[in-house]
C-alpha atoms as a PDB file:
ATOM      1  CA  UNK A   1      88.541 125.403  96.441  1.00  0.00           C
ATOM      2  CA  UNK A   2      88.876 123.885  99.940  1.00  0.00           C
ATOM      3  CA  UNK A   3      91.421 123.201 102.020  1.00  0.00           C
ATOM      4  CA  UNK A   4      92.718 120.578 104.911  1.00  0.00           C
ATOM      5  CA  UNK A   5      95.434 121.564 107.329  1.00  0.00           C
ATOM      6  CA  UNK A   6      96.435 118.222 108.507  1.00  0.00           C
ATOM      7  CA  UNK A   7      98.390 118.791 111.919  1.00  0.00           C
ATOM      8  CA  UNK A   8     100.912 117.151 114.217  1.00  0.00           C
ATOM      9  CA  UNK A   9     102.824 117.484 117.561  1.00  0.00           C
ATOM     10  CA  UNK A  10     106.141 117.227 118.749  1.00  0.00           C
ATOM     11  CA  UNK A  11     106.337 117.022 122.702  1.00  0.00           C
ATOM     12  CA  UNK A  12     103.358 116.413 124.896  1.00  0.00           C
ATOM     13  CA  UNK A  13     100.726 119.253 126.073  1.00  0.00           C
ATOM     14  CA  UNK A  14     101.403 118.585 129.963  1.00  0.00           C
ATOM     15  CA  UNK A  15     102.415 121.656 131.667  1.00  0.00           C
ATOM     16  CA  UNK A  16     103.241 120.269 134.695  1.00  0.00           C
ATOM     17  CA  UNK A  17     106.639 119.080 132.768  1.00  0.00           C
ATOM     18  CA  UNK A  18     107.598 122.645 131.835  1.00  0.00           C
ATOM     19  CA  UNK A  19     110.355 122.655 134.470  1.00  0.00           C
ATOM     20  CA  UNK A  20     112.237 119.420 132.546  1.00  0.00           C
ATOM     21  CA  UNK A  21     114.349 120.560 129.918  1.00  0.00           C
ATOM     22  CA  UNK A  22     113.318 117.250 127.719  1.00  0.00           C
ATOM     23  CA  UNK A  23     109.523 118.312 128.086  1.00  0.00           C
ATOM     24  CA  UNK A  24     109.399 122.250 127.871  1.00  0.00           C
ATOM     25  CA  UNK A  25     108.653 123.055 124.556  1.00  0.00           C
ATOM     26  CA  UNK A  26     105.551 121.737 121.990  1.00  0.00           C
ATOM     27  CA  UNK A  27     105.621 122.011 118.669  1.00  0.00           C
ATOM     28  CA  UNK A  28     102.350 121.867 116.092  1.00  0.00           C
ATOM     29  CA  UNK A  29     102.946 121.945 112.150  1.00  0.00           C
ATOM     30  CA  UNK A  30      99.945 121.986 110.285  1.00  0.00           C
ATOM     31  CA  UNK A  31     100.700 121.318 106.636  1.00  0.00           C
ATOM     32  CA  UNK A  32      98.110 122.994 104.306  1.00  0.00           C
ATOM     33  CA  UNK A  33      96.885 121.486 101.582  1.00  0.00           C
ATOM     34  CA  UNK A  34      94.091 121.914  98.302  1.00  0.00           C
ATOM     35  CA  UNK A  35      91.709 118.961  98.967  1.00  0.00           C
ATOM     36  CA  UNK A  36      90.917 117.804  95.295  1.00  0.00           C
ATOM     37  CA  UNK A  37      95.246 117.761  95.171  1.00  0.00           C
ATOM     38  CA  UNK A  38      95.579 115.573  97.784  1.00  0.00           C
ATOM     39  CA  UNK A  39      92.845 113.214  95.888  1.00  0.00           C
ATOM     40  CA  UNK A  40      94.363 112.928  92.955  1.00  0.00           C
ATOM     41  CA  UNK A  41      98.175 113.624  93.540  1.00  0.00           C
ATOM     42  CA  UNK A  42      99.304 113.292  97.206  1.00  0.00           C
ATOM     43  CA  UNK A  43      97.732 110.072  98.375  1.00  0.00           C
ATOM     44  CA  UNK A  44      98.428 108.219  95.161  1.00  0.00           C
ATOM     45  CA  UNK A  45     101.700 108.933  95.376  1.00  0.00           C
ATOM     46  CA  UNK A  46     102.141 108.440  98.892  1.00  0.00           C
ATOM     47  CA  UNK A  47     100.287 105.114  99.005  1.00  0.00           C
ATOM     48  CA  UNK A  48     102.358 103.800  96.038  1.00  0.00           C
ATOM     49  CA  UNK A  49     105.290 104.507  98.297  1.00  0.00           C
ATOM     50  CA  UNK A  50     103.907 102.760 101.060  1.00  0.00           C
ATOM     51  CA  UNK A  51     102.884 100.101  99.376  1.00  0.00           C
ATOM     52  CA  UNK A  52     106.346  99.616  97.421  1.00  0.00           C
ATOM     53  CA  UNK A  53     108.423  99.439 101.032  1.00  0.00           C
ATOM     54  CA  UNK A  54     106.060  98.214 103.645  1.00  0.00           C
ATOM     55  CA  UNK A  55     103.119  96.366 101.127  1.00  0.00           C
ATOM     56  CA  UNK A  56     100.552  98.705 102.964  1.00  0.00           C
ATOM     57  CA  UNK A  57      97.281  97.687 102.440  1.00  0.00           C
ATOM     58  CA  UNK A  58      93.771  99.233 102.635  1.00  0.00           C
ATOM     59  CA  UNK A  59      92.695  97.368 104.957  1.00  0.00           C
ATOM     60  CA  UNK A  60      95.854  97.939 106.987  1.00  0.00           C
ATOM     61  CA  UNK A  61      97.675 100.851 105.733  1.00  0.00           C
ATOM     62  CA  UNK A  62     101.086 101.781 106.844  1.00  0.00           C
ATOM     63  CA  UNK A  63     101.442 105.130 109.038  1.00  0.00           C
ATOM     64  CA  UNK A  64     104.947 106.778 108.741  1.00  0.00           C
ATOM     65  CA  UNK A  65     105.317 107.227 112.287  1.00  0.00           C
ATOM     66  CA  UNK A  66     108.816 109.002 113.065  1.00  0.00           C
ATOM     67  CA  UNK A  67     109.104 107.100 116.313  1.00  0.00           C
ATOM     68  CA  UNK A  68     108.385 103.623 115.087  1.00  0.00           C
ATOM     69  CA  UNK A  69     110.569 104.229 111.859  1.00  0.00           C
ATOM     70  CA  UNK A  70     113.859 105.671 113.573  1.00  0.00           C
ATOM     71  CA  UNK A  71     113.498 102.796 115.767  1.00  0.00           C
ATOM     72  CA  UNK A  72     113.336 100.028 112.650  1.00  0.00           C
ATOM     73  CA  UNK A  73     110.116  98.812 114.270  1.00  0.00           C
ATOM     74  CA  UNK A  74     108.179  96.305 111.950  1.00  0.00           C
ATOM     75  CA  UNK A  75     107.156  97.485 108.861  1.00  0.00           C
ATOM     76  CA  UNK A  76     109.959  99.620 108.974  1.00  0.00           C
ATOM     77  CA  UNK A  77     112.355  96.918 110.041  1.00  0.00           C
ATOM     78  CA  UNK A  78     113.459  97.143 106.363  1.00  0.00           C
ATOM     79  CA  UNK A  79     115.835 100.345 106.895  1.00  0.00           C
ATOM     80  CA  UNK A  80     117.902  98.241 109.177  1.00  0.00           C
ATOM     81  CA  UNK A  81     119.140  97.823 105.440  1.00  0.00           C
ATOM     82  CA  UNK A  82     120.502 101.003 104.331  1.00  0.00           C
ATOM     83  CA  UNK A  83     120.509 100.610 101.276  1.00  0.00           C
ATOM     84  CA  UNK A  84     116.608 100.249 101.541  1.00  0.00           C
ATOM     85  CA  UNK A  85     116.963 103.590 103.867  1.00  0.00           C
ATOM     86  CA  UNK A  86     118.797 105.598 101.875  1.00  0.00           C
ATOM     87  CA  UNK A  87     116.182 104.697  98.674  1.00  0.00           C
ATOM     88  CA  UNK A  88     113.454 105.452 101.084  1.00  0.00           C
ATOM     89  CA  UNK A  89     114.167 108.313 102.269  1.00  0.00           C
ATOM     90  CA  UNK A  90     115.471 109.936  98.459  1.00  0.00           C
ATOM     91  CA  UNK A  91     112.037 108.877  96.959  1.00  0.00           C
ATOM     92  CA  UNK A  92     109.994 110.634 100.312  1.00  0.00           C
ATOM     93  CA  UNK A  93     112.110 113.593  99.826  1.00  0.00           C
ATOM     94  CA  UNK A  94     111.890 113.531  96.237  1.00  0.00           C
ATOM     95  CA  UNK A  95     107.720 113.739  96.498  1.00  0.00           C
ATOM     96  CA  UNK A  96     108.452 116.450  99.311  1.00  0.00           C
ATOM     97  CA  UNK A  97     110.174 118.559  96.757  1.00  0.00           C
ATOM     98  CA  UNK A  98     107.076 118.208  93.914  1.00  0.00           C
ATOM     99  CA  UNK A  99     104.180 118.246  95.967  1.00  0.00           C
ATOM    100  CA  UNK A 100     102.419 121.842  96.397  1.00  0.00           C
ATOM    101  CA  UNK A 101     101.771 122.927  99.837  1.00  0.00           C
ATOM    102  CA  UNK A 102     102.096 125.341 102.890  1.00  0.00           C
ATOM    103  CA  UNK A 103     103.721 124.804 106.155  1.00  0.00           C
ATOM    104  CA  UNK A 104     102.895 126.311 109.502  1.00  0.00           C
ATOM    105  CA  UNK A 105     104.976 125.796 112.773  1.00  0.00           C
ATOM    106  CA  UNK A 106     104.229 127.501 116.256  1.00  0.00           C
ATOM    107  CA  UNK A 107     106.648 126.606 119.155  1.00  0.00           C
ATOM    108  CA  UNK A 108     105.165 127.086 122.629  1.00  0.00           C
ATOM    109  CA  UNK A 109     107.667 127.375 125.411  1.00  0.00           C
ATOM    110  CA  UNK A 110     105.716 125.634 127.963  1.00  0.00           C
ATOM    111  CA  UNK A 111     107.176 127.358 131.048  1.00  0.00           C
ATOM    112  CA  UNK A 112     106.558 130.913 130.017  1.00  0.00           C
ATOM    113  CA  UNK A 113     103.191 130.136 129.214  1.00  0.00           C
ATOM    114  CA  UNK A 114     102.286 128.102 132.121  1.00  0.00           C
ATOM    115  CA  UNK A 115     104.039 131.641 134.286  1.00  0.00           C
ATOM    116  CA  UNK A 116     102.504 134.049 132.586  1.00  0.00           C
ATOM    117  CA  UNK A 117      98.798 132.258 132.408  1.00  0.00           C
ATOM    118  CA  UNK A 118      98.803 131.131 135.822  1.00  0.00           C
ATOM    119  CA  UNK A 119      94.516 130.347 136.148  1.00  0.00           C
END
């Protein structure tokens, strides 16, 4: 079988803003997935979501962006209804709970690193 780890930050990899509180940590989660799974179960599903709330499109698919959806930024205008929300986000977590996968997370505090690696 074969695998994808499919991986995404939180926080920015700038060093120099290791002294601001706001900016001193990075996150990275890789979630790890079986590649003929994500085929046939994950990105069905999640495209049918997609699809059903935003009418993502091959051509011009939908990416669930945290930033863009917190801040009801068009597609995801729509959870300025929250009644739309709250369905969103119970179906999402719903397909959380079935799918079958692994998650990593590493925290780097950016200020110990940057003193203790100083090059």
């Amino acid at each position: 079988m074969k695998y994808r780890m499919y991986v995404d930050e939180v926080g920015n990899p700038d060093l120099d803003s290791s002294d601001n509180p706001n900016h001193r940590f990075l996150s990275l989660t890789g979630i790890i997935l079986e590649l003929g799974y994500v085929k046939s179960v994950v990105y069905p599903q999640l495209e049918s979501l997609k699809t059903k709330y935003f009418n993502s499109h091959p051509d011009d698919p939908v990416i669930l962006h945290r930033k863009e959806m917190i801040n009801q930024i068009a597609p995801f205008d729509i959870f300025r209804d929250l009644t739309k929300r709250k369905e969103f986000d119970t179906n999402l977590l719903s397909l959380l709970e079935l799918w079958n996968y692994v998650v990593v997370t590493i925290c780097i505090d950016k200020k110990i690193h940057k003193e203790k690696y100083r090059v």
